[in-house]
N, C-alpha and C. Protein backbone atom coordinates (compact mmCIF):
# COMPACT_ATOMS: atom_id res chain seq x y z
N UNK A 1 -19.24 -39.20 192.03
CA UNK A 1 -20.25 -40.19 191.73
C UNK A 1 -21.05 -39.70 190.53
N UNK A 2 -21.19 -41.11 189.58
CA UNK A 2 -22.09 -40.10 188.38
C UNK A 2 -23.42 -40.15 188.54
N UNK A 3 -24.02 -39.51 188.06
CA UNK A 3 -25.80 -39.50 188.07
C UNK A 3 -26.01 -40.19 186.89
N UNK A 4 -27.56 -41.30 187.52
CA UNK A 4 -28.14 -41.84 186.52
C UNK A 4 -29.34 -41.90 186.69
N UNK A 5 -29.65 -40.95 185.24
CA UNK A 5 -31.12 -40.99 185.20
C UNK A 5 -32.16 -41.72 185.52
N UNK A 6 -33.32 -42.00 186.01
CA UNK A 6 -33.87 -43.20 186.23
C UNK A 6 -35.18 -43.06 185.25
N UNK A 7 -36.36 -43.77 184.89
CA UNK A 7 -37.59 -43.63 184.80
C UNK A 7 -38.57 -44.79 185.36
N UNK A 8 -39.60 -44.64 186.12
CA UNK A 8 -40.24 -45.24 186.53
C UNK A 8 -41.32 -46.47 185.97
N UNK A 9 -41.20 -47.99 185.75
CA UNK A 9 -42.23 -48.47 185.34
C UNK A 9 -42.60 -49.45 186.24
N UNK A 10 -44.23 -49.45 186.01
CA UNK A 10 -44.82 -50.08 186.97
C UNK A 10 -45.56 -51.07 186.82
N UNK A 11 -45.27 -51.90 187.83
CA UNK A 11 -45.79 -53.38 187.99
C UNK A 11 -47.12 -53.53 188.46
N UNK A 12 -47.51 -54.43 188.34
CA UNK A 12 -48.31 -55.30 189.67
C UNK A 12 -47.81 -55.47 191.08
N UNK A 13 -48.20 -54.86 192.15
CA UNK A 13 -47.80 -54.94 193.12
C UNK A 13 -47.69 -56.09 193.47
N UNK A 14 -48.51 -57.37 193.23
CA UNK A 14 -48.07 -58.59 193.55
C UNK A 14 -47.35 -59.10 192.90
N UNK A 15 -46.63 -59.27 191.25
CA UNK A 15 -45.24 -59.44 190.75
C UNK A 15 -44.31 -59.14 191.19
N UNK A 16 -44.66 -57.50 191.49
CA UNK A 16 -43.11 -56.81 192.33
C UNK A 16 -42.97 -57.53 193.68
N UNK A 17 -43.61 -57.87 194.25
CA UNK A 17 -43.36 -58.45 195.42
C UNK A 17 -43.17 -59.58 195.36
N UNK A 18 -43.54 -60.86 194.26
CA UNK A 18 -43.06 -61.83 194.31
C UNK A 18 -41.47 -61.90 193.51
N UNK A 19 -41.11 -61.01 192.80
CA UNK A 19 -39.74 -60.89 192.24
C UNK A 19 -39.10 -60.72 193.29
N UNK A 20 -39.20 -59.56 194.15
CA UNK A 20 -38.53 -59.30 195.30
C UNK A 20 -38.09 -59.79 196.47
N UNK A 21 -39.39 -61.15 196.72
CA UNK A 21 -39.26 -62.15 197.52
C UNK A 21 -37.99 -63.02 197.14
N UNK A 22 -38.33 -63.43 195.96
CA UNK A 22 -37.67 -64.34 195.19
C UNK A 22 -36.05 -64.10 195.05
N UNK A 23 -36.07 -62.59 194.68
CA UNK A 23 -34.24 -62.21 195.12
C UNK A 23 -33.86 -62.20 196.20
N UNK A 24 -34.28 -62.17 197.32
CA UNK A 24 -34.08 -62.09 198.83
C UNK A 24 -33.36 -63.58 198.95
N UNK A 25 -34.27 -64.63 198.60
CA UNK A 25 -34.02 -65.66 198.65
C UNK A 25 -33.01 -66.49 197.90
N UNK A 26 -33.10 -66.25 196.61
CA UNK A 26 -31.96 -66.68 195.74
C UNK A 26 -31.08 -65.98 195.28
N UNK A 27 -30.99 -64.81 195.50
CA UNK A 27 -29.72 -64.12 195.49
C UNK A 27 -29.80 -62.96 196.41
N UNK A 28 -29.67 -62.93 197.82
CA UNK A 28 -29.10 -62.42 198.31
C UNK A 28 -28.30 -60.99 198.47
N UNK A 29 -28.59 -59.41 198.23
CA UNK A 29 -27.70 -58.70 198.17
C UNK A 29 -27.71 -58.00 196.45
N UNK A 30 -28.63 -58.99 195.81
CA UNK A 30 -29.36 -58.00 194.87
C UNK A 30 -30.04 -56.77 194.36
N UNK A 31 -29.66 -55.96 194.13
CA UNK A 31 -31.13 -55.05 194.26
C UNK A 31 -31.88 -55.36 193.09
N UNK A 32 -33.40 -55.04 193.42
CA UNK A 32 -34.24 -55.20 192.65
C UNK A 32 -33.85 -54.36 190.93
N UNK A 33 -33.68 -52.90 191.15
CA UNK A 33 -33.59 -52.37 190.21
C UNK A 33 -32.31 -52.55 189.46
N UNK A 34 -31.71 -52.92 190.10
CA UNK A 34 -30.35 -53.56 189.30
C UNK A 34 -30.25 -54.69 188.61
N UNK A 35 -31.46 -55.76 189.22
CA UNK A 35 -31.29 -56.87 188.12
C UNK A 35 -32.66 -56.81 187.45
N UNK A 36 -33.58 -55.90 187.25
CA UNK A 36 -34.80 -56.13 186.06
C UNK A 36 -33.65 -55.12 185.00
N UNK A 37 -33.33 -53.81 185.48
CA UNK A 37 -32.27 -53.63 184.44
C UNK A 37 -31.50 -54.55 183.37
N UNK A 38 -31.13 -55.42 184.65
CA UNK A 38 -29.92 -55.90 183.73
C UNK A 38 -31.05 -57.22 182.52
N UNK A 39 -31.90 -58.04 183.36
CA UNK A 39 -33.02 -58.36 182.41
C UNK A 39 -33.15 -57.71 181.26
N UNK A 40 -33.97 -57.15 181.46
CA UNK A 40 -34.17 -55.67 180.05
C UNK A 40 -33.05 -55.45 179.38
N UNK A 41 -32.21 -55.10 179.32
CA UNK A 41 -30.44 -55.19 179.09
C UNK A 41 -30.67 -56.56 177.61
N UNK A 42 -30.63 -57.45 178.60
CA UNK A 42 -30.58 -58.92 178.12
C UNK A 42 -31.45 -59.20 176.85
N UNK A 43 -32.47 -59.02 177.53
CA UNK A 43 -33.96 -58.75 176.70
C UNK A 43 -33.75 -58.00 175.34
N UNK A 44 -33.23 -56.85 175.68
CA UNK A 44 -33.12 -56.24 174.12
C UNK A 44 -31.92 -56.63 173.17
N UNK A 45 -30.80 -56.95 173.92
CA UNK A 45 -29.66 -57.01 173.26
C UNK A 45 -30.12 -58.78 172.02
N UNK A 46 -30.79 -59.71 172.91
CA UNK A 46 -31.60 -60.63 171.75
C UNK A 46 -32.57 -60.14 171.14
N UNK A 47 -33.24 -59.47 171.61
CA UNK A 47 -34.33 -59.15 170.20
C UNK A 47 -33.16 -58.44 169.19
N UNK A 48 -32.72 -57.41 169.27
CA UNK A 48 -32.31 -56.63 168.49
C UNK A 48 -31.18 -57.45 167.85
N UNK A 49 -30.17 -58.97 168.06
CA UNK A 49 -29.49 -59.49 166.99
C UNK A 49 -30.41 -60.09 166.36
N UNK A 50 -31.91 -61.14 166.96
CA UNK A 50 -33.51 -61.35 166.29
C UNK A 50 -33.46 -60.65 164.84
N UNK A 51 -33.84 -59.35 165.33
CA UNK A 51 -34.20 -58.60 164.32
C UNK A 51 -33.19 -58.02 163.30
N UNK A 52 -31.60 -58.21 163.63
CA UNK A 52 -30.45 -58.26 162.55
C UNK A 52 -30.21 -59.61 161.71
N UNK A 53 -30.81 -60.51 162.40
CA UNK A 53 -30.35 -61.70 161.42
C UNK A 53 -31.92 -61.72 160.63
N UNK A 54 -32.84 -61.52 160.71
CA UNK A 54 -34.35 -61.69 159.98
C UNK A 54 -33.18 -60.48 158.95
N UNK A 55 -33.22 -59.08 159.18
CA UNK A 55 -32.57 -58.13 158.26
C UNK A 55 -31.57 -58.85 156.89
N UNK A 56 -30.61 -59.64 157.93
CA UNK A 56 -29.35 -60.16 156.86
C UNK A 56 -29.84 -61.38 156.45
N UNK A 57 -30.94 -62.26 157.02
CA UNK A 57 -31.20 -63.22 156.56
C UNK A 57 -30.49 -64.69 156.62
N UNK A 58 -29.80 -64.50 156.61
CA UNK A 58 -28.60 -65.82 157.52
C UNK A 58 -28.68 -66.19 159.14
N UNK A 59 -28.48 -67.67 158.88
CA UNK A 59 -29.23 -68.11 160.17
C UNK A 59 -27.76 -68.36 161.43
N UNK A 60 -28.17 -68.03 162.38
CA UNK A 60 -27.70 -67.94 163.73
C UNK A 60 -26.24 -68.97 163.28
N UNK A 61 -25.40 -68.44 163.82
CA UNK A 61 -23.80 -69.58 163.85
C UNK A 61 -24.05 -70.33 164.65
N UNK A 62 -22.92 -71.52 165.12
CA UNK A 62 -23.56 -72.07 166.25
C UNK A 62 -23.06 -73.60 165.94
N UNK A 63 -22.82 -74.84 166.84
CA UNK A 63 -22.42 -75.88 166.60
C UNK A 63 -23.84 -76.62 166.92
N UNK A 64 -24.03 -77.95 165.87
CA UNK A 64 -24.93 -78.67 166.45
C UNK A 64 -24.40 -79.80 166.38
N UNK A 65 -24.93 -80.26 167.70
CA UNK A 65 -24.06 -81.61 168.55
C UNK A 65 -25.27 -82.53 169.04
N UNK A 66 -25.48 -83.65 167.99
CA UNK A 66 -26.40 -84.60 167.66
C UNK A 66 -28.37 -83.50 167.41
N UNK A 67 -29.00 -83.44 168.89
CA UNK A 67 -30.07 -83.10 168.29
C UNK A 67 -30.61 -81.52 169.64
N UNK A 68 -29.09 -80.91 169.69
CA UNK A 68 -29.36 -79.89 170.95
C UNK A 68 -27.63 -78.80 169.99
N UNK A 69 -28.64 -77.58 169.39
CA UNK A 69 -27.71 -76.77 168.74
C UNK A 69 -27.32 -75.67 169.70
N UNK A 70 -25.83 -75.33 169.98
CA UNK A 70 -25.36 -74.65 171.05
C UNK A 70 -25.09 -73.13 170.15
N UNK A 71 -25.65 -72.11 170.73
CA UNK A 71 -25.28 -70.80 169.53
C UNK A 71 -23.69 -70.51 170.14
N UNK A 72 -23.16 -69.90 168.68
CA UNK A 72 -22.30 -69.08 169.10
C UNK A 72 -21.85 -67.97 170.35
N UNK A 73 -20.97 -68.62 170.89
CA UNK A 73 -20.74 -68.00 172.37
C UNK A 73 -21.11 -68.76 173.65
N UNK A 74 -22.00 -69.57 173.60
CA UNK A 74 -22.07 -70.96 174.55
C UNK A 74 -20.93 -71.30 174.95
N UNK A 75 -20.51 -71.28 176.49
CA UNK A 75 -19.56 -71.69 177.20
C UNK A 75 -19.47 -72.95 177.39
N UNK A 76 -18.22 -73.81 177.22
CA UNK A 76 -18.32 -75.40 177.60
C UNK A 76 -17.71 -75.66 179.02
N UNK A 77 -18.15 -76.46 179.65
CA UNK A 77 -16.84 -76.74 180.90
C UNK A 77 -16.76 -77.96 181.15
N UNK A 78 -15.55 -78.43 181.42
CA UNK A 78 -15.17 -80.32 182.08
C UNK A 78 -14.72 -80.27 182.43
N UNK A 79 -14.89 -81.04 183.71
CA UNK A 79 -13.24 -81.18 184.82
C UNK A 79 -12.69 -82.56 185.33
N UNK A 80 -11.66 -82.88 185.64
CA UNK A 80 -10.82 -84.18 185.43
C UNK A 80 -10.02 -84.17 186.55
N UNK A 81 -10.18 -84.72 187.66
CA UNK A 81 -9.16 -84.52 188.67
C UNK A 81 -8.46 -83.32 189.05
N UNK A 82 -9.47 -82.50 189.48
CA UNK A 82 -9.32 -81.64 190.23
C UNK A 82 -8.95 -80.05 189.37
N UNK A 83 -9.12 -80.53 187.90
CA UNK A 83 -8.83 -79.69 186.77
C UNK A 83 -9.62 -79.41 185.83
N UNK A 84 -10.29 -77.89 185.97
CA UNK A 84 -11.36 -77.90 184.97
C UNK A 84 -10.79 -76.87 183.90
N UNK A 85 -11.59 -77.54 182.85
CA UNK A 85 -11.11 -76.82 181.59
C UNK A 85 -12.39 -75.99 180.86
N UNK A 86 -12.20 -75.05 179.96
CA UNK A 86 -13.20 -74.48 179.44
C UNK A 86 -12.98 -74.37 178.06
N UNK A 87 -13.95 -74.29 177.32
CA UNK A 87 -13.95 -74.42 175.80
C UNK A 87 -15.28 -73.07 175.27
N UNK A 88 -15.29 -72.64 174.08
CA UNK A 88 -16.77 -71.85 173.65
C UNK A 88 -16.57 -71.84 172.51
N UNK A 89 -18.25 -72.08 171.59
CA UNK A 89 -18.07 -72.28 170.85
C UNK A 89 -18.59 -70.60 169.92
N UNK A 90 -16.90 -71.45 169.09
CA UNK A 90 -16.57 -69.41 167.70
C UNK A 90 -17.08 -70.18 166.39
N UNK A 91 -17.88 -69.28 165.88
CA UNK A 91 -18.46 -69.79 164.76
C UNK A 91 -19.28 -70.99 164.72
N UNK A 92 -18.95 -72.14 163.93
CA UNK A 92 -19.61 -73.02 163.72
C UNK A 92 -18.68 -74.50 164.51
N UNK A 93 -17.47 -73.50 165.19
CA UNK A 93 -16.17 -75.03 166.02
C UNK A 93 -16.43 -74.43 167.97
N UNK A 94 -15.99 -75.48 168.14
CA UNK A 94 -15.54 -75.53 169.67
C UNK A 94 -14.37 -75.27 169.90
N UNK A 95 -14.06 -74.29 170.85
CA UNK A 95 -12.74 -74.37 170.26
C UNK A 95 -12.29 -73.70 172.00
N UNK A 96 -11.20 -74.87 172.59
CA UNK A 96 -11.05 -74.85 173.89
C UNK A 96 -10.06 -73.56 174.21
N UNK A 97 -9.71 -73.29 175.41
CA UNK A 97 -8.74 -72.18 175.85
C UNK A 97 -7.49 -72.17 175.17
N UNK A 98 -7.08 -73.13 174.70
CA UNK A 98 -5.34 -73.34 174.25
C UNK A 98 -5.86 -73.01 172.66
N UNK A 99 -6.85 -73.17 172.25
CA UNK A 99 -6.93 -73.35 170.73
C UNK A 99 -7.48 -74.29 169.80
N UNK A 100 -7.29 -75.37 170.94
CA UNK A 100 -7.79 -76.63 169.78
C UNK A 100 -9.51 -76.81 169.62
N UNK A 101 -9.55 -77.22 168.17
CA UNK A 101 -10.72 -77.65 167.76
C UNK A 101 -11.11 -79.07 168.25
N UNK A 102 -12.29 -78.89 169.12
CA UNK A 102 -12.83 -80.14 169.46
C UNK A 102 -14.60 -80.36 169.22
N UNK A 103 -14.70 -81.86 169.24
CA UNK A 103 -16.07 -82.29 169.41
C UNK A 103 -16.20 -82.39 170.54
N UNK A 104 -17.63 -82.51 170.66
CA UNK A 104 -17.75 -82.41 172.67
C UNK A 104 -17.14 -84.04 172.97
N UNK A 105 -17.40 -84.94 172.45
CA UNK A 105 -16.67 -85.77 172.87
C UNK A 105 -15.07 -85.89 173.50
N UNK A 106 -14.74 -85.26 172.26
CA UNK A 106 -12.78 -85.29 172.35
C UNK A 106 -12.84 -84.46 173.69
N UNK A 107 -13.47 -83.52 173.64
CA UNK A 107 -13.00 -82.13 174.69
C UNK A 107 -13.64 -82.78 175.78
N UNK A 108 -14.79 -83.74 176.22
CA UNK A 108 -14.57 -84.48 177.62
C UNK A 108 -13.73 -85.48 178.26
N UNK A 109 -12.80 -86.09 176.78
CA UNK A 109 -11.80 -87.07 176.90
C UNK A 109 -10.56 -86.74 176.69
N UNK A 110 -10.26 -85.65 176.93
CA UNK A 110 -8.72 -84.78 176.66
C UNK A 110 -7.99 -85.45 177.55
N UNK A 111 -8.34 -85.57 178.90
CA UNK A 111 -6.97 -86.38 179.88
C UNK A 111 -8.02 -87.68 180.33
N UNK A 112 -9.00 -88.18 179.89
CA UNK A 112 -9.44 -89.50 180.24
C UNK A 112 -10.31 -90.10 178.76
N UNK A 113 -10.15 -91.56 179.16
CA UNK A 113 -11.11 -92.03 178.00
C UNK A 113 -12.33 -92.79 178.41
N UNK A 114 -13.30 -93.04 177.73
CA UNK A 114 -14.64 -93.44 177.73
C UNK A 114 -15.79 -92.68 178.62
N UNK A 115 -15.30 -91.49 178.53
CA UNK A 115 -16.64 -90.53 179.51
C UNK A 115 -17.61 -90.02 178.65
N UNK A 116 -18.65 -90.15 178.44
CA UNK A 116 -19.99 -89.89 177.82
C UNK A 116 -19.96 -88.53 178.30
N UNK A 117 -19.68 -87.59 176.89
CA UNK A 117 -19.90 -86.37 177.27
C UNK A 117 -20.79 -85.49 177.51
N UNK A 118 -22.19 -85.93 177.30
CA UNK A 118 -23.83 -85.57 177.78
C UNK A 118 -23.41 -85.64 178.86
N UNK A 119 -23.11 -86.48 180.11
CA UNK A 119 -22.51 -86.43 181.53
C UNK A 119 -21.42 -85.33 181.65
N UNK A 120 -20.52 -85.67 181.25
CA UNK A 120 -19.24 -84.69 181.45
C UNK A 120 -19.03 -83.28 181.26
N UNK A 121 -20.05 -83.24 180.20
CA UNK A 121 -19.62 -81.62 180.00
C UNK A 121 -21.13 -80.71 180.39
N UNK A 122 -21.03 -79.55 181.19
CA UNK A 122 -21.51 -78.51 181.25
C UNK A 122 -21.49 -77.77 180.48
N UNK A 123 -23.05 -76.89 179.79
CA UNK A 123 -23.14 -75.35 179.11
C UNK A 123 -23.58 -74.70 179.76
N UNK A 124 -23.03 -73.28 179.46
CA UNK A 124 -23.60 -72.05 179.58
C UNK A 124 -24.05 -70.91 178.34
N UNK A 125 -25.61 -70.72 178.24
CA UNK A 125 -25.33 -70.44 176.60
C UNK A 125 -25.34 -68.94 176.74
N UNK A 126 -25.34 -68.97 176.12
CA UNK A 126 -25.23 -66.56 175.90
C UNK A 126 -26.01 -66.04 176.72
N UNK A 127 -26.03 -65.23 177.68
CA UNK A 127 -26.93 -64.11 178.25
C UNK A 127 -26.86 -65.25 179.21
N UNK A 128 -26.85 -66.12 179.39
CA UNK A 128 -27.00 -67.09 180.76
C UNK A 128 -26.03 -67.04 182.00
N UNK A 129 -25.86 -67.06 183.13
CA UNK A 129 -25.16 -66.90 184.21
C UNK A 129 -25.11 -67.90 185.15
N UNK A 130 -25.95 -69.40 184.41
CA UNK A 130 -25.53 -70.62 184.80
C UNK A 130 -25.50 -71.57 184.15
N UNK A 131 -24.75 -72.47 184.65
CA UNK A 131 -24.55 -73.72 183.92
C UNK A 131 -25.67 -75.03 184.19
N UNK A 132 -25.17 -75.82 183.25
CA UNK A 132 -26.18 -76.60 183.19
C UNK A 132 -25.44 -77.72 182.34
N UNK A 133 -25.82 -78.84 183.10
CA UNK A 133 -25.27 -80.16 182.33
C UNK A 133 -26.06 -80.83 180.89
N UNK A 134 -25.13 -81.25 180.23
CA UNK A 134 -25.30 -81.13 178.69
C UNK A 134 -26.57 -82.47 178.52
N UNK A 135 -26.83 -83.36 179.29
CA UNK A 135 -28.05 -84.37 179.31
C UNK A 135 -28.86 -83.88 180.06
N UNK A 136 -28.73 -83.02 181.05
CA UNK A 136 -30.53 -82.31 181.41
C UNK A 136 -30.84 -81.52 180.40
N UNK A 137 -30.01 -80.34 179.84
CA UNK A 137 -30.57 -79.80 178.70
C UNK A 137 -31.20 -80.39 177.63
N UNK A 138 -30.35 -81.47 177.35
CA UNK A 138 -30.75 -82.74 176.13
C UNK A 138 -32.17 -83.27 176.32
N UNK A 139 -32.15 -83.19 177.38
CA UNK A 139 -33.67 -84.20 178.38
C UNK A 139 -34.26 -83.06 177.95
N UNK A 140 -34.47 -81.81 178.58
CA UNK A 140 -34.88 -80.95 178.93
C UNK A 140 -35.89 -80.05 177.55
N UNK A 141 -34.46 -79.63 176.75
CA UNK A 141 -34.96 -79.78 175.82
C UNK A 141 -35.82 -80.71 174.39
N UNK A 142 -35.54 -81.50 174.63
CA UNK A 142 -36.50 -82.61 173.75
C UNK A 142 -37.69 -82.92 174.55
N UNK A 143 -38.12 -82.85 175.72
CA UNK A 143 -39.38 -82.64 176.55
C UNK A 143 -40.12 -81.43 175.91
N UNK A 144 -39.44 -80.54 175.42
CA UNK A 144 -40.20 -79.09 175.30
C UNK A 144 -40.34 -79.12 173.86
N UNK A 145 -39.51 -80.09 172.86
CA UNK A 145 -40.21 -80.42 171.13
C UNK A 145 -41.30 -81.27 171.96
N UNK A 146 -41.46 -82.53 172.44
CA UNK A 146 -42.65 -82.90 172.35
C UNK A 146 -44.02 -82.51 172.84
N UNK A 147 -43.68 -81.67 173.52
CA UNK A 147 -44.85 -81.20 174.34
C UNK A 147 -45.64 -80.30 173.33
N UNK A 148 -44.27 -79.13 172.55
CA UNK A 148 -45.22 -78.93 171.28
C UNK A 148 -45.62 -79.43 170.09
N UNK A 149 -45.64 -80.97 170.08
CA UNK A 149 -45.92 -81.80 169.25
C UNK A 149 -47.71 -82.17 169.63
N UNK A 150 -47.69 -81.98 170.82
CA UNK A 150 -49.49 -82.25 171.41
C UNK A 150 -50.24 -81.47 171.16
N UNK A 151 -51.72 -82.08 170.55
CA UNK A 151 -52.70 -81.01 170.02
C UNK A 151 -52.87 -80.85 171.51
């Protein structure tokens, strides 16, 4: 077994206990110190590409699909009778498991036609570990431009 160093930082006893509550409940079989780790993990690995692209100056890759931009590495998913497919987007394309370049449209209508792909398709964007359907985000996010639109 290998040894790993630890160092101690400290909370608010009532944060720590409401985090702790909170994993009990929604995940089950967690340990605490294993997932603020992996947080922190998360946490730095975005600041620190943050602070490589301010460095290089070129802005984030990434597809934008009407008025909700998915970064590079955003997972897609749709499923069609009992068959789900996955797509992520490389560079500035979508680009599904077999290869092909799609719009989110095409890639929710691959084996059916007329499905509104805000409905159909699910993301998952980088560092994320769930999905989420592509019109709550849409909702979701354009709730959160206007809200900072209010004095």
């Amino acid at each position: 077994m290998d040894y790993d160093a630890k160092q101690a930082v400290y909370l608010p006893v009532t944060d720590y206990l409401k985090l702790d509550l909170y994993l009990m409940d929604a995940r089950p079989g967690v340990k605490l110190d294993a997932f603020v780790t992996d947080l922190v993990n998360r946490w730095l690995a975005m600041e620190m590409e943050r602070m490589a692209l301010r460095e290089r100056g070129h802005a984030m890759r990434g597809f934008q699909w009407k008025n909700v931009f998915l970064p590079e590495g955003t997972a897609l998913r749709t499923s069609y009778c009992g068959t789900t497919e996955f797509a992520k987007v490389i560079g500035d394309k979508i680009v599904s498991d077999d290869g092909a370049h799609l719009t989110p449209s095409r890639f929710a209508n691959r084996h059916a036609k007329g499905r509104n792909a805000w409905r159909f398709l699910w993301l998952r964007f980088p560092g994320n570990d769930f999905w989420i359907r592509a019109c709550n985000y849409r909702m979701r996010d354009s709730e959160r431009s206007l809200a900072s639109l209010k004095p």
